[in-house]
Each structure stands twice: as structure tokens, then as C-alpha cells.
Protein backbone atom coordinates (compact mmCIF):
# COMPACT_ATOMS: atom_id res chain seq x y z
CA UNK A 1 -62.69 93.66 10.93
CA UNK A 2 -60.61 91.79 8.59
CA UNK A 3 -56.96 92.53 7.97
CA UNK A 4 -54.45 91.23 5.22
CA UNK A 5 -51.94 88.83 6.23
CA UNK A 6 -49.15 86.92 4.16
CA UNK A 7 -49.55 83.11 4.02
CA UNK A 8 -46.97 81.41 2.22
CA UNK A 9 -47.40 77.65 0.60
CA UNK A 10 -46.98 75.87 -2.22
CA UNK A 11 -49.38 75.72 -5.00
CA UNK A 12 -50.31 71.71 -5.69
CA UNK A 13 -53.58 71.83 -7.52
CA UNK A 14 -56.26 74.44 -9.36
CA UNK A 15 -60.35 72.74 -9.55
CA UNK A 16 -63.21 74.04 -11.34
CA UNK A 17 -66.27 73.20 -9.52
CA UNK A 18 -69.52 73.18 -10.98
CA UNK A 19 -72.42 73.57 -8.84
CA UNK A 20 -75.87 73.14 -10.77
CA UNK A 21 -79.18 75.55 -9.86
CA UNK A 22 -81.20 73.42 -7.49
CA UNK A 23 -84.55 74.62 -6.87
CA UNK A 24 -84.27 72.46 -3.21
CA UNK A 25 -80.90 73.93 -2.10
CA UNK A 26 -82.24 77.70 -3.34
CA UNK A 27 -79.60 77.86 -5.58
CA UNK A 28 -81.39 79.65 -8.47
CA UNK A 29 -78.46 79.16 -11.30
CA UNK A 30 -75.32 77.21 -12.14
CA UNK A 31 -72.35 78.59 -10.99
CA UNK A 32 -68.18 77.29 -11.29
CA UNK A 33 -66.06 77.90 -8.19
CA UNK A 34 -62.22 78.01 -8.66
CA UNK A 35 -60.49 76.45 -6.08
CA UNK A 36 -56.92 75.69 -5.25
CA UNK A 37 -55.38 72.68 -3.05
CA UNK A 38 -52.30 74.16 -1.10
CA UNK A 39 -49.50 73.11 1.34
CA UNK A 40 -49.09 76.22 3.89
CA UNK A 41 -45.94 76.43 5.16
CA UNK A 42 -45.39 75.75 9.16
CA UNK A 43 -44.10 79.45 10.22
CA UNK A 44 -42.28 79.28 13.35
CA UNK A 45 -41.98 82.83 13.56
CA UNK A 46 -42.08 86.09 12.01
CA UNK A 47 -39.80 89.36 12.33
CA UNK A 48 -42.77 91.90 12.02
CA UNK A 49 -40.83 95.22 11.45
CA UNK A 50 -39.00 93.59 8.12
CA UNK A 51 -42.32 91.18 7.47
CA UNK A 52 -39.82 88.07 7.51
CA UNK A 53 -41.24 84.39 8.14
CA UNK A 54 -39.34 81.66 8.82
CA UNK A 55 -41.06 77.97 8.12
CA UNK A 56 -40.05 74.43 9.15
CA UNK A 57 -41.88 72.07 7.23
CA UNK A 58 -44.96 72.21 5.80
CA UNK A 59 -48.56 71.45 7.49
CA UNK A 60 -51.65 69.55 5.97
CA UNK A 61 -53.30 70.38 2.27
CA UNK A 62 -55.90 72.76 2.12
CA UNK A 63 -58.89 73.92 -0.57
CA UNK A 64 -59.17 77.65 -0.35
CA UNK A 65 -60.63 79.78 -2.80
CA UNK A 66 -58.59 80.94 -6.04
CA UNK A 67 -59.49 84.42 -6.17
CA UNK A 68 -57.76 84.61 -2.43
CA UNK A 69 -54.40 83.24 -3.51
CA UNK A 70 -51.40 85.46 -5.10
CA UNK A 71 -48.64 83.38 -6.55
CA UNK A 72 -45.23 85.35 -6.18
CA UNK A 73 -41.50 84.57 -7.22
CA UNK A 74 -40.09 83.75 -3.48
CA UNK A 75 -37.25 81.65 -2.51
CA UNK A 76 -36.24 80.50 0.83
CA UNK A 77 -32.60 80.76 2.54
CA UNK A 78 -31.60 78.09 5.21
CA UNK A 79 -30.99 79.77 8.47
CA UNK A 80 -27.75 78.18 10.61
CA UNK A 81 -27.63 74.15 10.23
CA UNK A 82 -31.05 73.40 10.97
CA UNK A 83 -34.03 72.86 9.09
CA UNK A 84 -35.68 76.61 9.48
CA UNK A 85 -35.85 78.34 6.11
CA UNK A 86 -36.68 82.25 5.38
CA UNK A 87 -38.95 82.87 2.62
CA UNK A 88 -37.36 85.75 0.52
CA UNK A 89 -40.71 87.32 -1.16
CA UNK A 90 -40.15 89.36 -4.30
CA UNK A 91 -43.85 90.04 -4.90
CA UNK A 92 -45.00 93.79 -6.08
CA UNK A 93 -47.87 92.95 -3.42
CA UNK A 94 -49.40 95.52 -0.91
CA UNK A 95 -47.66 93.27 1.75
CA UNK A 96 -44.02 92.98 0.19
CA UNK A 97 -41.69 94.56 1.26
CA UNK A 98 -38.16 95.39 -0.14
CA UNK A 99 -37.14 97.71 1.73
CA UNK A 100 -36.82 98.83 5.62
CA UNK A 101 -37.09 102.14 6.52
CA UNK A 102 -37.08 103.40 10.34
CA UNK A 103 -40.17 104.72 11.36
CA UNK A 104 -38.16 107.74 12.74
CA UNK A 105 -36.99 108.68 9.55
């Protein structure tokens, strides 16, 4: 079973692919894929009760599809004098959050 989960990266490219029908790949009609090329961010950790991650860097490019990414507002704040940032997310996303409220409340 699959369950959401934040990523956070930076958006470098968006490609239209067309792939023509092919009788010898059984692909019976044309079809355009949207893809996007992306930098994920290098979490070091997360704080799982407030849903704060904290990067360092950023890790190889990657080609996912469109449809899965959600572009947000977010900023980052540098935490102490090192190079670990917190990502501030601001999205109206199902896993944003603004807000924390005990569980015992």
C-alpha cells in the first residue's frame, strides 16, 4: 500500500514526450507524456509531529512524472551557522500543515 509523502525540490525543466503507436511495441495509439526534470532536496531529517524537513544540499536531477508533482510557495530558514535549511511550506496541500495541535486536545 502506497502512502503520500512530501518531497521537496526545485523545479528545473517541464518535457512533452511524444510516443508514436507502434504496432511492434503494442502500443496501439500516440500518446504525450508530461514530464518534469527536478533537483530533490538532500533531507537530513524530519520532525514528524510538525511535518518539518530540514535539507543540506541538493542530490542528483531526476525525470518524474508531471501529474505527480505539486509546486507550492515554500521558503527555507537557515538553522544555527551551518548549512542546514528548513523548508517553510505554505501549500493548501493534504500534507501541509500550519498548524500543531496536541493529539490530547
Amino acid at each position: 500500500e502506497f502512502l503520500p509523502e512530501a518531497f521537496h525540490g526545485r523545479l528545473q525543466q517541464v518535457f512533452s514526450v511524444k510516443v508514436p503507436a507502434n504496432a511492434a511495441a503494442k502500443i496501439e495509439r500516440s500518446e504525450t507524456f508530461l514530464l518534469a526534470g527536478i533537483t530533490p532536496c538532500n533531507v537530513q531529517f524530519r520532525h514528524n509531529t510538525l511535518d518539518i524537513h530540514c535539507f543540506k544540499g541538493e542530490l542528483t536531477k531526476e525525470v518524474v512524472d508531471l501529474n505527480r508533482v505539486e509546486c507550492s510557495p515554500v521558503s527555507r530558514v537557515r538553522r544555527g551557522n551551518g548549512n542546514l535549511y528548513a523548508i517553510l511550506d505554505r501549500s493548501e496541500g493534504l500534507l501541509a500543515r500550519r498548524v500543531y495541535i496536541p493529539e490530547d486536545n
